[in-house]
Protein backbone atom coordinates (compact mmCIF):
# COMPACT_ATOMS: atom_id res chain seq x y z
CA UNK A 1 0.00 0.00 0.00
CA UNK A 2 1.57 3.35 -0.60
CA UNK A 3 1.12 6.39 0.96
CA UNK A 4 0.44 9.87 -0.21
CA UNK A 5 2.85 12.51 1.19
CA UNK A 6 -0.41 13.98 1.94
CA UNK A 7 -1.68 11.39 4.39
CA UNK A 8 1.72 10.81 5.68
CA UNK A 9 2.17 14.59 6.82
CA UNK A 10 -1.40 13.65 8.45
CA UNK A 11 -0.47 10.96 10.20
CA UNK A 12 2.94 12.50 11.80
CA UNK A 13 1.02 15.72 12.47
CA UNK A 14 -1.77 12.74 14.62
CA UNK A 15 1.24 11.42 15.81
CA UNK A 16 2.61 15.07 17.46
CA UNK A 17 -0.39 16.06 18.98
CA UNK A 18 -1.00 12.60 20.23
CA UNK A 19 2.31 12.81 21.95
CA UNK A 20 3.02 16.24 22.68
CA UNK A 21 1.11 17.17 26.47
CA UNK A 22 -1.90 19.69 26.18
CA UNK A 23 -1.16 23.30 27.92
CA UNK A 24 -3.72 22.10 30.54
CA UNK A 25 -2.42 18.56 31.32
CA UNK A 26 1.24 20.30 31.44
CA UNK A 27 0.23 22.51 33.97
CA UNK A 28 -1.31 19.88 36.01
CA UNK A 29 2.14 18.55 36.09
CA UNK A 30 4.16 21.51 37.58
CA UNK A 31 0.93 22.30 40.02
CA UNK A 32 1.34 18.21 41.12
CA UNK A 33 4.83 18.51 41.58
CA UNK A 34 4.31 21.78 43.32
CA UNK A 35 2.06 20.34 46.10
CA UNK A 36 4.74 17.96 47.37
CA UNK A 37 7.30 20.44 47.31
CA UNK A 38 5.09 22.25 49.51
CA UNK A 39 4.13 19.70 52.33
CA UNK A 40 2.00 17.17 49.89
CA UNK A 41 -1.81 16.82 49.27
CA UNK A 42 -2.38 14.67 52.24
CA UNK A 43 -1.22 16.77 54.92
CA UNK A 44 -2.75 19.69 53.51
CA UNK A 45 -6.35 17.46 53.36
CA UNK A 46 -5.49 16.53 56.86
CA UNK A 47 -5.42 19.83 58.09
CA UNK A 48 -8.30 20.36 59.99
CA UNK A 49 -7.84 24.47 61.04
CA UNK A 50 -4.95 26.72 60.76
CA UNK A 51 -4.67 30.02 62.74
CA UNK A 52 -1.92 32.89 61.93
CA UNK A 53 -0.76 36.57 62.57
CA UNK A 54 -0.17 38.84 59.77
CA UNK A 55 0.85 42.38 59.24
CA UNK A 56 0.86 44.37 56.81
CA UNK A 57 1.73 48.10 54.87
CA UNK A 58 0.10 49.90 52.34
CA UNK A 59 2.20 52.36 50.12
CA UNK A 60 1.25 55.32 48.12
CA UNK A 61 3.36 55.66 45.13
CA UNK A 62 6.06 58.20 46.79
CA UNK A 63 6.72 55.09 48.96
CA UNK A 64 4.72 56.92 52.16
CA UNK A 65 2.77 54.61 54.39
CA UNK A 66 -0.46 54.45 53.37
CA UNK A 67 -1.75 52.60 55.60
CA UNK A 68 -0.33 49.59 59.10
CA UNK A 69 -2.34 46.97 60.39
CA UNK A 70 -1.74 43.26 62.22
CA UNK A 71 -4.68 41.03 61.89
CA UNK A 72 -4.95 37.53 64.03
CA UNK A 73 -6.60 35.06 61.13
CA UNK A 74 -8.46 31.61 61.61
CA UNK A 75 -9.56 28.93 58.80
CA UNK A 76 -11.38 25.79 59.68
CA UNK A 77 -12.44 23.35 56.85
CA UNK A 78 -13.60 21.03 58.50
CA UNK A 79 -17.25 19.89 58.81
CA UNK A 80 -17.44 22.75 56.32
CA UNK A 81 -15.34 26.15 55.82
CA UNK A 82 -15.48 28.69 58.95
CA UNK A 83 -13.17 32.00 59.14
CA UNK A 84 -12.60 34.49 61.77
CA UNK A 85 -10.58 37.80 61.28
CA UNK A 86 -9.80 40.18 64.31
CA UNK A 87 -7.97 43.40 64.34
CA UNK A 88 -7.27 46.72 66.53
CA UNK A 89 -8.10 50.29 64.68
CA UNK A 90 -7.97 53.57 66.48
CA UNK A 91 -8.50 51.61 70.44
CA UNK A 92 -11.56 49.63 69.00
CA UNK A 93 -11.42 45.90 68.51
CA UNK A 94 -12.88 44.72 64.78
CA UNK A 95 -13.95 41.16 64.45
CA UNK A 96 -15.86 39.45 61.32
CA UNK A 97 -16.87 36.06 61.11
CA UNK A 98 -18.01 33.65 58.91
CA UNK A 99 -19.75 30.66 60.29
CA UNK A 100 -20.44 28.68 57.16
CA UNK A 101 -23.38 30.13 56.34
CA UNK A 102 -23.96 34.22 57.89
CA UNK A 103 -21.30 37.28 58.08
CA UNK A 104 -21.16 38.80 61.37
CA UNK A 105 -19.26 42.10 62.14
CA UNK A 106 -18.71 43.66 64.83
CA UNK A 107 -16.57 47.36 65.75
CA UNK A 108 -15.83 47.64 69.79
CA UNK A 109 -19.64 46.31 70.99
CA UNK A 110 -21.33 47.36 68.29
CA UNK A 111 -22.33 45.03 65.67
CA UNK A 112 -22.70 46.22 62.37
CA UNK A 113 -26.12 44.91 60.20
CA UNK A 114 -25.60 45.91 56.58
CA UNK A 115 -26.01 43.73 54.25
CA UNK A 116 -23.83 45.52 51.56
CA UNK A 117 -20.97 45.80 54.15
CA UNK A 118 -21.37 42.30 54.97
CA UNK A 119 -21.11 41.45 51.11
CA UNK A 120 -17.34 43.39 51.04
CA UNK A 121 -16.21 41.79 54.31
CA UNK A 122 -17.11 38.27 52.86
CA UNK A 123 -15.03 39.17 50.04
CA UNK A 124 -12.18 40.27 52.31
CA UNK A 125 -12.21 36.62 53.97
CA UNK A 126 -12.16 34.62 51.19
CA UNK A 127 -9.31 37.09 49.39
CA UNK A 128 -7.44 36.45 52.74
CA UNK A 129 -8.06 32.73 52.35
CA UNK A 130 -6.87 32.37 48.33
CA UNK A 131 -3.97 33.60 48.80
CA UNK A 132 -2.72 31.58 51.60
CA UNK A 133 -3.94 28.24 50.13
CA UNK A 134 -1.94 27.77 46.66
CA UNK A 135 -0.43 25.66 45.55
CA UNK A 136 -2.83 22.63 47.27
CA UNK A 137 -6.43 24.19 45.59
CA UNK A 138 -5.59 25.10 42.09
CA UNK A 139 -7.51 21.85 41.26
CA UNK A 140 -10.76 22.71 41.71
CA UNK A 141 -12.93 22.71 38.94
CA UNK A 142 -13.85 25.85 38.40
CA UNK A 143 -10.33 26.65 37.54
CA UNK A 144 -8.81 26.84 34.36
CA UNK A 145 -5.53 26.27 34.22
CA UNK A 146 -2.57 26.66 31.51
CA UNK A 147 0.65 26.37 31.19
CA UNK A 148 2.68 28.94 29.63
CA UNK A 149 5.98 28.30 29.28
CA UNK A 150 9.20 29.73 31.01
CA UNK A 151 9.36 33.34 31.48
CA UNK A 152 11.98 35.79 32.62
CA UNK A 153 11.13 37.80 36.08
CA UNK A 154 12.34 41.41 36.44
CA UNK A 155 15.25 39.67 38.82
CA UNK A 156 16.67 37.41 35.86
CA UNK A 157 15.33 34.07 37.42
CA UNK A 158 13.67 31.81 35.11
CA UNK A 159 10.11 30.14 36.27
CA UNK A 160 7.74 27.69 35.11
CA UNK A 161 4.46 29.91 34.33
CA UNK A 162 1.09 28.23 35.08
CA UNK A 163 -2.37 30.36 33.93
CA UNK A 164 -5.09 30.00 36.06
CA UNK A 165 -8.75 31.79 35.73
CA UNK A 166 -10.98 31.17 38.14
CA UNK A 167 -14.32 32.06 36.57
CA UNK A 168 -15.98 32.89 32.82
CA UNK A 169 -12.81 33.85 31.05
CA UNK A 170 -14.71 36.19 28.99
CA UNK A 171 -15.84 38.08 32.04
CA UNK A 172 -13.62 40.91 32.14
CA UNK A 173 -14.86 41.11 36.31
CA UNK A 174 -13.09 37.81 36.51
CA UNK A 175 -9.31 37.89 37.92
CA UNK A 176 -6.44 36.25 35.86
CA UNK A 177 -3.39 34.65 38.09
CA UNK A 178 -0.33 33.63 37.12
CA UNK A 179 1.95 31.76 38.87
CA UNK A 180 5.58 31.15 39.04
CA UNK A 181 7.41 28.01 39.93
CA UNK A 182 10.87 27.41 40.63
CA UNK A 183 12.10 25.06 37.66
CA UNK A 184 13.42 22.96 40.21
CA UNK A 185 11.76 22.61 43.20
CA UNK A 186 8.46 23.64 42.00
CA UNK A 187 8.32 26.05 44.64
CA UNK A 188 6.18 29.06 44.07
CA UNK A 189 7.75 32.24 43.36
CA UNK A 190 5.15 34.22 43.26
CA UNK A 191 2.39 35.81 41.40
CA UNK A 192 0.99 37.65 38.85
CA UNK A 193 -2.72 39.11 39.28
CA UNK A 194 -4.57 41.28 37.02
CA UNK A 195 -7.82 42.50 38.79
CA UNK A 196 -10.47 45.02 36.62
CA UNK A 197 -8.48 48.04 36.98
CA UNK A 198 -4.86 46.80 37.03
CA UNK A 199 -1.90 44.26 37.38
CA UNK A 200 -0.13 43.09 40.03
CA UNK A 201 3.25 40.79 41.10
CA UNK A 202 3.53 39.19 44.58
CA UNK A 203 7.08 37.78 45.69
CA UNK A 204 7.27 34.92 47.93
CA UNK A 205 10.34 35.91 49.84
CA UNK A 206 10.60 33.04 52.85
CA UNK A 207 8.63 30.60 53.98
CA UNK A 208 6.74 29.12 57.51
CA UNK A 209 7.21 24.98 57.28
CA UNK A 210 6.19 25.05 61.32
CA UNK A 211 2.70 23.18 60.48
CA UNK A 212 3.91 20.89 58.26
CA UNK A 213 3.22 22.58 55.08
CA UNK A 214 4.80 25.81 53.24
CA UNK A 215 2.87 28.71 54.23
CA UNK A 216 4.04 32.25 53.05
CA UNK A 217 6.15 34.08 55.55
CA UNK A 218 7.06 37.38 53.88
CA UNK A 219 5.87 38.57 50.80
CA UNK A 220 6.18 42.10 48.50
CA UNK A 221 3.21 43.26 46.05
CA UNK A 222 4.19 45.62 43.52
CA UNK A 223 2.29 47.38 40.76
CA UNK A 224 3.08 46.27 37.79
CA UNK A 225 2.23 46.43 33.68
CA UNK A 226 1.05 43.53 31.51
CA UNK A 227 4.42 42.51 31.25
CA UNK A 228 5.32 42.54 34.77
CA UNK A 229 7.64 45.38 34.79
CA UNK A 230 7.53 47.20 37.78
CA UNK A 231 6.09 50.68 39.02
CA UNK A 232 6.32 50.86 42.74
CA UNK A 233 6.27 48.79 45.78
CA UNK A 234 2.64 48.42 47.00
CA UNK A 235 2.66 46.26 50.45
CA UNK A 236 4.41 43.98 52.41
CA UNK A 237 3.55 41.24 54.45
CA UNK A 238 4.55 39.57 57.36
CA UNK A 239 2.84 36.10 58.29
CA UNK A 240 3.76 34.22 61.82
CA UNK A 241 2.80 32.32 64.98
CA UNK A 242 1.18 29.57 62.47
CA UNK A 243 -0.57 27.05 64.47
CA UNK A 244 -2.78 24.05 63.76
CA UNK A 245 -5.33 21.33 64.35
């Protein structure tokens, strides 16, 4: 039987795509090796509730403080997601809690009823959450994930670049991560964020491994451009005291 060059160019082209690892099923990879490098799945399933401390600064642009705060966060995920945030502002004690099902807030004694407040502080939980939980729940299906190659940061280190939307991407209200990983331990590096009105790049700069797991211990967000170059330093964090159950 002979073979036209046509059908043979076919069949080697079947052959490539047969063999060559989609964008989606390569980024599975790096995440995979990612969550061992950072404790492993298991321990991070067997973590029933994690409590930590974390301050932070806000900077305006001329690199003034814009704002100082410590917060005392709590996560429970076990029988079913429960989160606590307290902090001190001007001698009054803020708390908000989620139970599972209802925000509460409350300022000093005074506990605050509004249902569009309640909405933003909601937000501010789970933001506080995502960003302390990667790599061990970019799995979930709602994400879409892609792997992008290796890319230069603004430091000259080279990363493994993983895409992940978690929503519609045609939403333009829907946030677009990226996230680098160390091309040899899989590590994250940090992370690239735009948000509706602009981009920016978080630096993992040490880690907590007191519970088991890799939990950030000091970060830097910067404003960036599409390309991740930078404009100014934005905040820093400081995460400790990590505890357990």
């Amino acid at each position: 039987m002979k073979f036209r060059p046509v059908c043979i160019i076919a069949i080697l082209i079947g052959l490539f795509t047969c063999c060559t690892p989609s964008a989606e099923k390569k980024a599975k990879a790096i995440i995979e090796k990612s969550i061992i490098a950072h404790g492993g799945g298991e321990t991070w399933k067997s973590l029933n509730s994690f409590s930590l401390e974390k301050e932070s600064w806000l900077f305006l642009e001329n690199g003034e403080v814009e704002t100082h705060s410590v917060q005392n966060l709590e996560f429970r995920h076990q029988p079913f997601f429960e989160a606590k945030i307290t902090w001190k502002k001007d001698s009054l004690v803020h708390k908000v809690i989620f139970d599972g099902v209802k925000t509460r807030y409350w300022m000093g004694e005074n506990e605050i009823q509004n249902e569009g407040f309640l909405d933003s502080k909601k937000k501010d939980i789970d933001a506080a959450y995502y960003v302390l939980t990667k790599p061990f729940d970019l799995f979930e299906q709602t994400k879409k994930l892609e792997y992008q190659g290796v890319h230069k940061l603004e430091d000259g280190r080279e990363v493994e670049t993983v895409q992940v939307i978690d929503g519609d991407p045609n939403d333009p209200a829907v946030d677009i991560w990226w996230y680098y990983f160390d091309k040899e331990s899989f590590q994250i590096i940090g992370y690239k964020v735009k948000t509706s009105d602009h981009f920016s790049m978080v630096y993992n700069l040490d880690w907590d491994n007191s519970t088991g797991l890799l939990f950030p211990k000091k970060r830097e967000s910067y404003r960036v451009d599409s390309l991740g170059n930078h404009f100014y330093l934005r905040a820093k964090y400081d995460f400790r005291n990590y505890s357990k159950e």
